[in-house]
N, C-alpha and C. Protein backbone atom coordinates (compact mmCIF):
# COMPACT_ATOMS: atom_id res chain seq x y z
N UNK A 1 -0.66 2.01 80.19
CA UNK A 1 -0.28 1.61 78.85
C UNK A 1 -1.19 2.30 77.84
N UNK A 2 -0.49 2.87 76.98
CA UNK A 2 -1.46 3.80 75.86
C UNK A 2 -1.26 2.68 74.27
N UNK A 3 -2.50 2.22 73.86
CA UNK A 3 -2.65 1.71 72.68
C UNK A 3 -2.77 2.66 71.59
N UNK A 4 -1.81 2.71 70.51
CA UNK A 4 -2.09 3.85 69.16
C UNK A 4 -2.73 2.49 68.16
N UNK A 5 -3.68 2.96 67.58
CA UNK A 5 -4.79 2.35 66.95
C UNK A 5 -4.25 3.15 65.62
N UNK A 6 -3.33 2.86 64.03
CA UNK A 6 -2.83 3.53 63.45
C UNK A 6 -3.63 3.28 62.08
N UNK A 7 -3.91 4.28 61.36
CA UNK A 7 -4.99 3.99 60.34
C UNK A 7 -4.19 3.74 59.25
N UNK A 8 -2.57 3.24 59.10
CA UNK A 8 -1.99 3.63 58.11
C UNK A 8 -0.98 2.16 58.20
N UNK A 9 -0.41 1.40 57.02
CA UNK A 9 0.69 0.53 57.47
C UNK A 9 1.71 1.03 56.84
N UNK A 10 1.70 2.17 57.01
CA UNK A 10 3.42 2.98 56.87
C UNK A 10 4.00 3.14 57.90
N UNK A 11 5.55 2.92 58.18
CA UNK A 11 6.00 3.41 59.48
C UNK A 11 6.71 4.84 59.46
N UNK A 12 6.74 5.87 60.45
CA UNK A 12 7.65 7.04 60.28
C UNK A 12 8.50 6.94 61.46
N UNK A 13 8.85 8.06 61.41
CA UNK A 13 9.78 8.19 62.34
C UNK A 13 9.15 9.50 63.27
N UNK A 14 7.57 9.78 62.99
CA UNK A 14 6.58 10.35 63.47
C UNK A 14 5.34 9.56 63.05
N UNK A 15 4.41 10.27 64.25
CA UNK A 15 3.65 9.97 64.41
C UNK A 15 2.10 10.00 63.98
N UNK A 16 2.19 10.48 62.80
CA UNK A 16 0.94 11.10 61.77
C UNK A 16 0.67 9.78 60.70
N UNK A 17 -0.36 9.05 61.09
CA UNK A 17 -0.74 8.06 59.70
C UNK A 17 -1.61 8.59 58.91
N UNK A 18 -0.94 8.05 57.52
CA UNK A 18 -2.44 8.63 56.75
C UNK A 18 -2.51 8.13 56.27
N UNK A 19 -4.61 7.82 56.03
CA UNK A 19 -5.43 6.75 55.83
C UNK A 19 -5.64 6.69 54.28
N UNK A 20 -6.38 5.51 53.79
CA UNK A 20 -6.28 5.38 52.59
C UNK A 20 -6.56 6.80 51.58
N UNK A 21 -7.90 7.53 52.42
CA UNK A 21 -8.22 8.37 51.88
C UNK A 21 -7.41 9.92 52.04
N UNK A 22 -5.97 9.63 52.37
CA UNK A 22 -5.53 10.75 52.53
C UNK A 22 -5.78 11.72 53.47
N UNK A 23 -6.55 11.21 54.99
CA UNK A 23 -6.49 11.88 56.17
C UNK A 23 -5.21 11.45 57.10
N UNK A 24 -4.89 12.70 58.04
CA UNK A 24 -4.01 12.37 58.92
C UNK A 24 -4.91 11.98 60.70
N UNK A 25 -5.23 11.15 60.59
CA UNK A 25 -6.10 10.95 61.64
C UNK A 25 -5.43 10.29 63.03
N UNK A 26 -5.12 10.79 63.73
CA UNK A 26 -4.12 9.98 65.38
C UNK A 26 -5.03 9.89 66.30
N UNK A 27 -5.35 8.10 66.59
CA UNK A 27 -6.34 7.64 67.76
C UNK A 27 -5.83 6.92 68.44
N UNK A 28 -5.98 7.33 69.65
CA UNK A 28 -5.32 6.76 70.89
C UNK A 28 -6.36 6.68 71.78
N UNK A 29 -6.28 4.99 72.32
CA UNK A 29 -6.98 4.54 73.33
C UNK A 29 -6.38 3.91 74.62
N UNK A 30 -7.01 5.03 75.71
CA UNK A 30 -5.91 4.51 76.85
C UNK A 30 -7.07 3.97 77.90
N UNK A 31 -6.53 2.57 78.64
CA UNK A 31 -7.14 2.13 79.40
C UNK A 31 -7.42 2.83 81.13
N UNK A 32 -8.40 3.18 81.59
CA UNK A 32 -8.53 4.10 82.33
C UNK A 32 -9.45 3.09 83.74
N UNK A 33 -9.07 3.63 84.73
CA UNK A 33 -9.57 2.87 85.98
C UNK A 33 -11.00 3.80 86.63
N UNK A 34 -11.07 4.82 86.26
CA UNK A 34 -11.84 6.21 86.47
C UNK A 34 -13.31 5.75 85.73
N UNK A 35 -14.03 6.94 86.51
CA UNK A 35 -15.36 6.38 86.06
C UNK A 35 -15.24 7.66 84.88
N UNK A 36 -16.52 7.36 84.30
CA UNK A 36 -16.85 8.72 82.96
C UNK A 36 -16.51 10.05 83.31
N UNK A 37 -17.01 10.13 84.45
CA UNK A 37 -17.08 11.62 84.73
C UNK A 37 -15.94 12.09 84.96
N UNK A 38 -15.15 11.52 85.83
CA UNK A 38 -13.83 11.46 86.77
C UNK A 38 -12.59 11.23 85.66
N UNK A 39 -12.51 10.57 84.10
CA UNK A 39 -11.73 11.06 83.44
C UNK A 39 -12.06 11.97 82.79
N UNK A 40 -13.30 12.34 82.56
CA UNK A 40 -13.28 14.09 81.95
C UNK A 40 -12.82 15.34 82.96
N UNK A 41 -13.22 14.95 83.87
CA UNK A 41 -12.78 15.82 84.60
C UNK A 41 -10.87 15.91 84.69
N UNK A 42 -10.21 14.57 84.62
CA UNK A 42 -9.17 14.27 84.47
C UNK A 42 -8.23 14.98 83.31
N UNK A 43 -9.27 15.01 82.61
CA UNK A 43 -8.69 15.17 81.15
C UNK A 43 -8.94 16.98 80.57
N UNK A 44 -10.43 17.33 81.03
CA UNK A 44 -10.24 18.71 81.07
C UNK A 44 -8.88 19.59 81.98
N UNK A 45 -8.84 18.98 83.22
CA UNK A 45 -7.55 19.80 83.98
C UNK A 45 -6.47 19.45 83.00
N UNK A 46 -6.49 18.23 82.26
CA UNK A 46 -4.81 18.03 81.60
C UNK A 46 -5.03 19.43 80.42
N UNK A 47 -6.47 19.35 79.65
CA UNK A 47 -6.39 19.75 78.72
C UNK A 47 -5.75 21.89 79.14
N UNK A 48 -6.86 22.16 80.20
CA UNK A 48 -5.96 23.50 80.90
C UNK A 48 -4.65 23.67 81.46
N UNK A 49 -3.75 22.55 81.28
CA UNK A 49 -2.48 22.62 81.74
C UNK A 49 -1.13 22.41 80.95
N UNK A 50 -1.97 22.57 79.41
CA UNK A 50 -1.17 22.31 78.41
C UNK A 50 -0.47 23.27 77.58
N UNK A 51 -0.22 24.34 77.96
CA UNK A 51 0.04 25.98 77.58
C UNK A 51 -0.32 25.61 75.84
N UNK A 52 -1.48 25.10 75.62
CA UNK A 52 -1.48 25.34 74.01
C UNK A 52 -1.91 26.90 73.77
N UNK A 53 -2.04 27.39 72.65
CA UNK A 53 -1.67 29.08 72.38
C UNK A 53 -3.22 28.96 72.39
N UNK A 54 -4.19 28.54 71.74
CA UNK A 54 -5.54 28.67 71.50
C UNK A 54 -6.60 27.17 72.12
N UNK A 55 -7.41 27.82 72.22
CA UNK A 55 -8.47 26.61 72.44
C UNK A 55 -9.62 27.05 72.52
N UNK A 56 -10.17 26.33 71.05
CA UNK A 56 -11.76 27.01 70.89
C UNK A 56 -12.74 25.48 71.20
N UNK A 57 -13.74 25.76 71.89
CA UNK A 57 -14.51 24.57 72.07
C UNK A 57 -15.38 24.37 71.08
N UNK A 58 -15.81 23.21 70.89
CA UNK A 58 -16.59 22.45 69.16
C UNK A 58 -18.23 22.25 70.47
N UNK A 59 -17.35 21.12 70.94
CA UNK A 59 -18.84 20.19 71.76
C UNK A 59 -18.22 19.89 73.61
N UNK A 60 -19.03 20.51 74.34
CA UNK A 60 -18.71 20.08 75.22
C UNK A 60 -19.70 19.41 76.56
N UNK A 61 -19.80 18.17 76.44
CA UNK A 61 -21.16 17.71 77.25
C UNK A 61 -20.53 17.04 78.90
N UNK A 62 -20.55 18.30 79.79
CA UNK A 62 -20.27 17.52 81.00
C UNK A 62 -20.39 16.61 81.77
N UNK A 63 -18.77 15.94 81.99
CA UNK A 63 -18.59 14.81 82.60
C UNK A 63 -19.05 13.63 81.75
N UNK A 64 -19.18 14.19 80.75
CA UNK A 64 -19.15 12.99 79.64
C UNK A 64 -18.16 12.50 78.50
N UNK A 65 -18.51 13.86 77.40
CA UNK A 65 -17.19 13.77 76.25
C UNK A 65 -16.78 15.64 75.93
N UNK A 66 -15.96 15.85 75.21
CA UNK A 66 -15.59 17.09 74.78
C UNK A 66 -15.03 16.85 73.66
N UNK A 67 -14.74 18.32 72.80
CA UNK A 67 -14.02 18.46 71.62
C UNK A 67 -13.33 19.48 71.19
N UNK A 68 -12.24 20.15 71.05
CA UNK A 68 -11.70 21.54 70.80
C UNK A 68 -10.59 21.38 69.60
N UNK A 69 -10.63 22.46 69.57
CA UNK A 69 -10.28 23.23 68.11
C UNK A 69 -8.96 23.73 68.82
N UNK A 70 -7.98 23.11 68.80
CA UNK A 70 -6.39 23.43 69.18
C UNK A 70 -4.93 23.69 68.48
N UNK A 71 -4.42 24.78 69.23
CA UNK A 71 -3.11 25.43 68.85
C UNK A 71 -1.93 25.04 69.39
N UNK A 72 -0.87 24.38 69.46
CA UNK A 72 0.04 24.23 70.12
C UNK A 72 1.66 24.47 69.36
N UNK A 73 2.13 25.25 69.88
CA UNK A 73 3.75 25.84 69.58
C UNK A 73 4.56 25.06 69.57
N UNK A 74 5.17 24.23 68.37
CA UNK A 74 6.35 23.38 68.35
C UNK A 74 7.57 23.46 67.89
N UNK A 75 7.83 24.92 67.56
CA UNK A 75 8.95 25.63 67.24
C UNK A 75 8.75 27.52 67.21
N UNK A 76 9.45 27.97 67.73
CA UNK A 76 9.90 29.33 68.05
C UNK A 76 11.46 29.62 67.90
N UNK A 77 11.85 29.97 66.65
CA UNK A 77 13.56 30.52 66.38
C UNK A 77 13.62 31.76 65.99
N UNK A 78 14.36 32.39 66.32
CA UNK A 78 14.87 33.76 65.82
C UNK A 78 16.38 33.48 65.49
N UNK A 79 16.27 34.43 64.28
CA UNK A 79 17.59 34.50 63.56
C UNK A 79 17.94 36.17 63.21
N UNK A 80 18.76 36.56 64.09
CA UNK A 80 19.13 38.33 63.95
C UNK A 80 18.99 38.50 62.54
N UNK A 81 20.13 37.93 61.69
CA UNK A 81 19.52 38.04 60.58
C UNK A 81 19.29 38.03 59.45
N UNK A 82 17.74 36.60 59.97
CA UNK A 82 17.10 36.21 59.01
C UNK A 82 15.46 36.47 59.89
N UNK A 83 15.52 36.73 60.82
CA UNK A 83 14.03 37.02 61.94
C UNK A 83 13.89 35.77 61.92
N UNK A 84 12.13 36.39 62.81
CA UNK A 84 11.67 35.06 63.29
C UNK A 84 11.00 34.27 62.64
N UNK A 85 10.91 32.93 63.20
CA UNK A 85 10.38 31.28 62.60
C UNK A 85 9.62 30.67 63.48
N UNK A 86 8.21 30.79 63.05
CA UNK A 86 7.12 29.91 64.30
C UNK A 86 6.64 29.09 63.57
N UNK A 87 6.17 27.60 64.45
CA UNK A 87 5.99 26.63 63.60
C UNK A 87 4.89 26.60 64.72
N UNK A 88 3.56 26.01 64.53
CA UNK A 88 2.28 25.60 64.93
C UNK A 88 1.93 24.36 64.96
N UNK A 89 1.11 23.23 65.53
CA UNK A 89 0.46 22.51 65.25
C UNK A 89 -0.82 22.94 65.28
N UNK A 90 -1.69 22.66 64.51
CA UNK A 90 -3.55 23.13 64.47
C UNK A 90 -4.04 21.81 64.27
N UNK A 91 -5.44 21.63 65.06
CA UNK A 91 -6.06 20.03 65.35
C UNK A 91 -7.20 20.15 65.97
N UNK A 92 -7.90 19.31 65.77
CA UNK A 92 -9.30 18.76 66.54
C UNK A 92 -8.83 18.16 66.96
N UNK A 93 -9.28 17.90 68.41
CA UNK A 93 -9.12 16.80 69.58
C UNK A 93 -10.58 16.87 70.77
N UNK A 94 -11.25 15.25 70.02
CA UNK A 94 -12.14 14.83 70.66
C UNK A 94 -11.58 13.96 71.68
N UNK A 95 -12.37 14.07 73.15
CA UNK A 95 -12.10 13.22 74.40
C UNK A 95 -13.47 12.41 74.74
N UNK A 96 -13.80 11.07 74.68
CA UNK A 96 -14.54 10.41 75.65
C UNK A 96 -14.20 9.12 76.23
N UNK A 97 -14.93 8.62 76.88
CA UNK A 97 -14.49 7.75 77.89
C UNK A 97 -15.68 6.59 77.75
N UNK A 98 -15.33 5.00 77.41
CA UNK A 98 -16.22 4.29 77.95
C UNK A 98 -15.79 2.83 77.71
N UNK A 99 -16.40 2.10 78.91
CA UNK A 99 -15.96 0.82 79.13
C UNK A 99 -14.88 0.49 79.87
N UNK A 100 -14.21 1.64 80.41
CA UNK A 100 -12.74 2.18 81.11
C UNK A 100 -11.84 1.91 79.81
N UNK A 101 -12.24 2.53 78.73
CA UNK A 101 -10.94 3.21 77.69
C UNK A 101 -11.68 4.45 77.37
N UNK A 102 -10.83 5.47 77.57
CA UNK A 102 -10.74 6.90 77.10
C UNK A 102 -10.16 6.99 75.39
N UNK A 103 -10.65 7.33 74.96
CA UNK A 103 -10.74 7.55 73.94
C UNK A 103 -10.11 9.34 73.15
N UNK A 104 -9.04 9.29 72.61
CA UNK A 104 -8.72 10.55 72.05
C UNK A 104 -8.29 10.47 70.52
N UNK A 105 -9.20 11.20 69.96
CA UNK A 105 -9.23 11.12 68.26
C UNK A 105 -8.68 12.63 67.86
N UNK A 106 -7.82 12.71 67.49
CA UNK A 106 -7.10 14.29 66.79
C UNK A 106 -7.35 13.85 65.01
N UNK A 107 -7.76 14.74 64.41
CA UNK A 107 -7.95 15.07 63.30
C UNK A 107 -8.24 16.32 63.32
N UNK A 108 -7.75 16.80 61.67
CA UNK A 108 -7.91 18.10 60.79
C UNK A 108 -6.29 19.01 61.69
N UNK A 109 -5.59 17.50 61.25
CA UNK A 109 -4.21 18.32 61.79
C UNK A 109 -3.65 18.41 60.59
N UNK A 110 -3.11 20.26 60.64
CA UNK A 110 -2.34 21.25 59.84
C UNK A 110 -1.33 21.84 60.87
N UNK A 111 -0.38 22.35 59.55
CA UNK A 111 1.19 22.82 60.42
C UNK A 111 1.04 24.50 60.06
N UNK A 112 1.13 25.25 61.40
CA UNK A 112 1.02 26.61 60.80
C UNK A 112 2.68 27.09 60.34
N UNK A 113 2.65 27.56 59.70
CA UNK A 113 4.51 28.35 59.44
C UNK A 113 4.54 29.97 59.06
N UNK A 114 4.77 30.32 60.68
CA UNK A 114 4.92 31.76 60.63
C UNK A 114 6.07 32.37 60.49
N UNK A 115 6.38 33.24 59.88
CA UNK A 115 7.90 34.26 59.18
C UNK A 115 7.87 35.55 59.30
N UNK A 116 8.57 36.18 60.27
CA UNK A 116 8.59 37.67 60.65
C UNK A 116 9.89 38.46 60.60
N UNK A 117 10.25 38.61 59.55
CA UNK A 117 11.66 39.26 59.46
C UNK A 117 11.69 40.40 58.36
N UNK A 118 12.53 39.55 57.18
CA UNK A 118 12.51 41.02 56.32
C UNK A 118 11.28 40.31 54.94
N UNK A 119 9.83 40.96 55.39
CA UNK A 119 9.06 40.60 54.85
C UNK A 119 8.22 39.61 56.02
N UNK A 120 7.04 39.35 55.71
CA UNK A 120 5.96 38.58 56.69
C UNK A 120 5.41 37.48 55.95
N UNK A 121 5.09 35.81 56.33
CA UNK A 121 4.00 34.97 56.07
C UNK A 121 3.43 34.35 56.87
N UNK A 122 2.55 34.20 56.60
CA UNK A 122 1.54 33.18 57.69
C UNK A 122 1.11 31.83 56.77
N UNK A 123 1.30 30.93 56.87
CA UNK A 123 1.09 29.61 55.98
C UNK A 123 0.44 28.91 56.53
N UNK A 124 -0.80 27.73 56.39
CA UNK A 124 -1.22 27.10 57.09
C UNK A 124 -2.02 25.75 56.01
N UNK A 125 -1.09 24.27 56.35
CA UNK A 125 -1.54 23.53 55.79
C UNK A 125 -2.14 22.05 55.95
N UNK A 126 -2.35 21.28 55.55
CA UNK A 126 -2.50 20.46 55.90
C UNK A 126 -1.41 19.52 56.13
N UNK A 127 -1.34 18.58 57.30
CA UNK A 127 -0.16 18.15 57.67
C UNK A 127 0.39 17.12 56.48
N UNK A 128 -0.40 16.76 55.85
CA UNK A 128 -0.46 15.65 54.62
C UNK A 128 0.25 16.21 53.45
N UNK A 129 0.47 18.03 53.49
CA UNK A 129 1.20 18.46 53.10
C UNK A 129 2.45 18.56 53.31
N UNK A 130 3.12 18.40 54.43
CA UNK A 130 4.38 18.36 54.56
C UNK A 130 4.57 16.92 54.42
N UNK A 131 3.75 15.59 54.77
CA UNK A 131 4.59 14.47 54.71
C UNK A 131 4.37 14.29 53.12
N UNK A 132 3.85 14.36 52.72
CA UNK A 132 3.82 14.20 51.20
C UNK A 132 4.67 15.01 50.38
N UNK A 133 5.10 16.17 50.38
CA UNK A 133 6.35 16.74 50.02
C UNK A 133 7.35 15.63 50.80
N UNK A 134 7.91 15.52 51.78
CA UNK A 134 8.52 14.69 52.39
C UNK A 134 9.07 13.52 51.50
N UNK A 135 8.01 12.90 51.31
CA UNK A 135 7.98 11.82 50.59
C UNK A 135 8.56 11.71 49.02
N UNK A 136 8.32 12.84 48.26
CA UNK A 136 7.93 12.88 47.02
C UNK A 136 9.97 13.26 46.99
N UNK A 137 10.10 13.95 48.10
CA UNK A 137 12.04 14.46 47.99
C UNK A 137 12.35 13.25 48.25
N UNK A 138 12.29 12.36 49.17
CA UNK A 138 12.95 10.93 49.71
C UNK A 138 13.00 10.12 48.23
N UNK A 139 11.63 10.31 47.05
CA UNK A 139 11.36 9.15 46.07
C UNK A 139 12.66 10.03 44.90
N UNK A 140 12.12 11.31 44.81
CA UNK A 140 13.50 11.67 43.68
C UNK A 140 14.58 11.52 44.07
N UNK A 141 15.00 11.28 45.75
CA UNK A 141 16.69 11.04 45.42
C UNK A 141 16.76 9.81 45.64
N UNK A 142 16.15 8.95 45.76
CA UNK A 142 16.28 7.51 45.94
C UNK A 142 16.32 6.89 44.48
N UNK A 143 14.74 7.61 43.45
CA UNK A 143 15.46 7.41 41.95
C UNK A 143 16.26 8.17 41.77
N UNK A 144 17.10 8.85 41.70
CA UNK A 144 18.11 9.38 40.99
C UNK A 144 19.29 8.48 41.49
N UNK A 145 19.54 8.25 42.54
CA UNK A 145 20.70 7.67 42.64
C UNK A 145 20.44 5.85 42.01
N UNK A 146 19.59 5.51 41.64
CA UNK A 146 18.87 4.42 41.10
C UNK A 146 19.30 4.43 39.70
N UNK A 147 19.17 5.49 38.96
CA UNK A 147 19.01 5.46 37.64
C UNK A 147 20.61 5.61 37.00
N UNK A 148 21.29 4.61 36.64
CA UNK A 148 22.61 4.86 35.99
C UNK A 148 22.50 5.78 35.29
N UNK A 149 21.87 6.32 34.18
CA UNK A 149 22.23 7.20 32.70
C UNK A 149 22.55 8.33 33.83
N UNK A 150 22.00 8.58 34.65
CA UNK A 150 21.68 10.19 35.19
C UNK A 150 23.33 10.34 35.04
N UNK A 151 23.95 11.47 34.95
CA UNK A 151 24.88 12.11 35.27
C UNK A 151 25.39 12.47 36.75
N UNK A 152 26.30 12.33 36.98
CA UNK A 152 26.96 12.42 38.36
C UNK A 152 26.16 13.99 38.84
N UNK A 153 27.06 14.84 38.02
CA UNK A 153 26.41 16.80 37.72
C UNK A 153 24.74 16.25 38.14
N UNK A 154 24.19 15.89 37.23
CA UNK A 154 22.48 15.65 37.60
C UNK A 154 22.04 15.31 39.30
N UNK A 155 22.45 14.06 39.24
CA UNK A 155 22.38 13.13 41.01
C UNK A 155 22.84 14.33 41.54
N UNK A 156 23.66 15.12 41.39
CA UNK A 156 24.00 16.06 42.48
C UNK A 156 23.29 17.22 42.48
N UNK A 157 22.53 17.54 41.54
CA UNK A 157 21.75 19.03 41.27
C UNK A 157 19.83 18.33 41.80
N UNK A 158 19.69 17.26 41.99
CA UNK A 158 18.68 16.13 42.15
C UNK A 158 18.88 16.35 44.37
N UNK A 159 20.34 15.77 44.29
CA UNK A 159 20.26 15.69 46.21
C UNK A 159 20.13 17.11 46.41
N UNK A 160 20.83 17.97 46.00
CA UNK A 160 21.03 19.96 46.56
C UNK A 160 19.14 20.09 46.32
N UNK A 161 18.77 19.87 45.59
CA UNK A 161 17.35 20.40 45.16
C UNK A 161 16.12 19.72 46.49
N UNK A 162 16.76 18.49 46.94
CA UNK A 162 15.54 17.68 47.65
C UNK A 162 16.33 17.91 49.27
N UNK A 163 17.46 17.84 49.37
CA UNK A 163 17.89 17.53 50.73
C UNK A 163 17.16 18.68 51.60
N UNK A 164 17.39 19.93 51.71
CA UNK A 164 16.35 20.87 52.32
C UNK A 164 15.46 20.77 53.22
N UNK A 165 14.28 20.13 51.13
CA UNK A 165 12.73 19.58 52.11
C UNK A 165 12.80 18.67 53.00
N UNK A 166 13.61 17.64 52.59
CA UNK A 166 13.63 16.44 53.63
C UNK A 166 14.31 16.77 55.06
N UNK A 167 15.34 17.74 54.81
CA UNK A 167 15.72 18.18 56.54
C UNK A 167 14.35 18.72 57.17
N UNK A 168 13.84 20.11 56.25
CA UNK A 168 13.14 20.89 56.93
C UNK A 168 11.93 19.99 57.60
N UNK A 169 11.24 19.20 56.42
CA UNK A 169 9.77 18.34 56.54
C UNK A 169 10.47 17.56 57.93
N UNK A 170 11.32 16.86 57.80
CA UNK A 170 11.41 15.71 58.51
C UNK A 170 11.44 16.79 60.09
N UNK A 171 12.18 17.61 60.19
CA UNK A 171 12.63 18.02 61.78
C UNK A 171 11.17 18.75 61.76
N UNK A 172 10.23 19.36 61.18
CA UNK A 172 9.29 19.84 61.63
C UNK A 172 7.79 18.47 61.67
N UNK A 173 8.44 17.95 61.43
CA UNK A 173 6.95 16.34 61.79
C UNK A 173 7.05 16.11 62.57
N UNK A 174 9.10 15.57 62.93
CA UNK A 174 9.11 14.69 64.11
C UNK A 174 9.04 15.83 65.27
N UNK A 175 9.07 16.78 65.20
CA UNK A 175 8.93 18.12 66.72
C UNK A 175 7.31 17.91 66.66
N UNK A 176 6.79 18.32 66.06
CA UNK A 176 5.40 18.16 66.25
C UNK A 176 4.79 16.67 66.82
N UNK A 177 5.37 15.78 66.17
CA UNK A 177 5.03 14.23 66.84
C UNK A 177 5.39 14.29 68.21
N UNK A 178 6.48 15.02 68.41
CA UNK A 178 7.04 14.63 69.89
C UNK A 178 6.39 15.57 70.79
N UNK A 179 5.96 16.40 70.77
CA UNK A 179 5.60 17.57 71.44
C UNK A 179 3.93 17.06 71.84
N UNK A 180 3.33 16.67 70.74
CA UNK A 180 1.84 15.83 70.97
C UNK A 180 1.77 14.90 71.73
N UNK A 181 2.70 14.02 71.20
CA UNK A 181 2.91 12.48 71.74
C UNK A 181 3.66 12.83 73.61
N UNK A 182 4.07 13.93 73.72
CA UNK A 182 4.48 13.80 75.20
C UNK A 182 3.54 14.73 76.01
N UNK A 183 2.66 14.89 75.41
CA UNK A 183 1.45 15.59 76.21
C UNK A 183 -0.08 14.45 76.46
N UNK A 184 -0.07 13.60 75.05
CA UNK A 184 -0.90 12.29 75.75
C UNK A 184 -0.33 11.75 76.57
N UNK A 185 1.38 11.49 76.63
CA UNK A 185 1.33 10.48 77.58
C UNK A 185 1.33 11.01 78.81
N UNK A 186 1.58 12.44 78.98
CA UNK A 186 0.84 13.16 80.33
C UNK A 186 -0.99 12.87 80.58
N UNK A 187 -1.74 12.72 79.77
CA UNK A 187 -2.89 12.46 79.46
C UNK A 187 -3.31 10.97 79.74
N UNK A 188 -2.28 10.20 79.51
CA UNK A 188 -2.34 9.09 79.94
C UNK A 188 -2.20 8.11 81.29
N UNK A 189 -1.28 9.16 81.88
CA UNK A 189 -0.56 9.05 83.41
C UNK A 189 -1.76 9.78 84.25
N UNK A 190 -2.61 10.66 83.70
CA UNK A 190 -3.34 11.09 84.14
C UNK A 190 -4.79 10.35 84.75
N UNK A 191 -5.11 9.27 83.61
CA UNK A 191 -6.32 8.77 83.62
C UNK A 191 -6.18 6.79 84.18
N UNK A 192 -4.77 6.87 84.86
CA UNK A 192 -4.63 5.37 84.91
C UNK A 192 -5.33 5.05 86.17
């Protein structure tokens, strides 16, 4: 059984809370039968078996706790033509273990958005950036369709203008939520 410890009383339909102060911070504490050493060790093999693209190490004190600086691929599309579309997750992810709960804290999660077609970008933000755009499209069409005076013409130049972000934001949170969230609970199956 994996406990999410959520710093936020918003619900999504992903998995990113953010705290009063505007961090996206995801802590998960899973109850573990393993001694200290024996879920790091647990947890380093999960962490090498996770085809993430990068992994730079922060802190790593054996058979105790660790920390890395991680890349993981949650979208790859090509479009003949419009080219290609890579979407990233980027994150800290600290691991320790004690009392038999393992402990995994991800913060300084950003969404990379790479574009290789006619013309190149590399974008890289903070994830608080996409749910907050997110948000801000969900609040203008929710007032607009709220506000009688608006004009029908308006409400409709209001949804064409926001619907987009809210497809794009929303399908690139919840891929990233799901893609994370089904690699702890490999992480989790791991350390029971």
């Amino acid at each position: 059984m994996m406990v999410m410890t959520a710093m936020s009383s918003m619900a999504f339909a992903y998995d990113f809370p953010v705290d009063a102060n505007g961090n996206c911070v995801v802590k998960k504490e899973i109850p573990t039968s393993k001694s200290e050493a024996d879920a790091y060790m647990a947890a380093k093999s999960w962490l090498n078996s996770q085809s993430f693209t990068q992994m730079n190490a922060n802190n790593d004190i054996p058979n105790k706790s660790f920390s890395y600086n991680l890349t993981l691929n949650t979208k790859n599309a090509y479009n003949p033509f419009a080219g290609q579309f890579i979407e990233n997750l980027v994150f800290t992810m600290s691991f320790s273990t004690q009392g038999g709960v393992s402990t995994v804290k991800i913060e300084n999660i950003q969404i990379q958005e790479i574009y290789g077609g006619y013309g190149t970008s590399n974008k890289i933000n903070p994830i608080t950036v996409k749910i907050n755009e997110l948000e801000a499209a969900k609040k203008a069409l929710a007032d607009a369709e709220a506000n009688e005076s608006l004009s029908k013409k308006d409400k409709k130049k209001i949804k064409k203008d926001n619907e987009d972000t809210i497809k794009d934001n929303t399908e690139t949170l919840e891929k990233a939520s799901d893609e994370l969230n089904k690699r702890l609970e490999a992480l989790a199956t791991l350390l029971k």
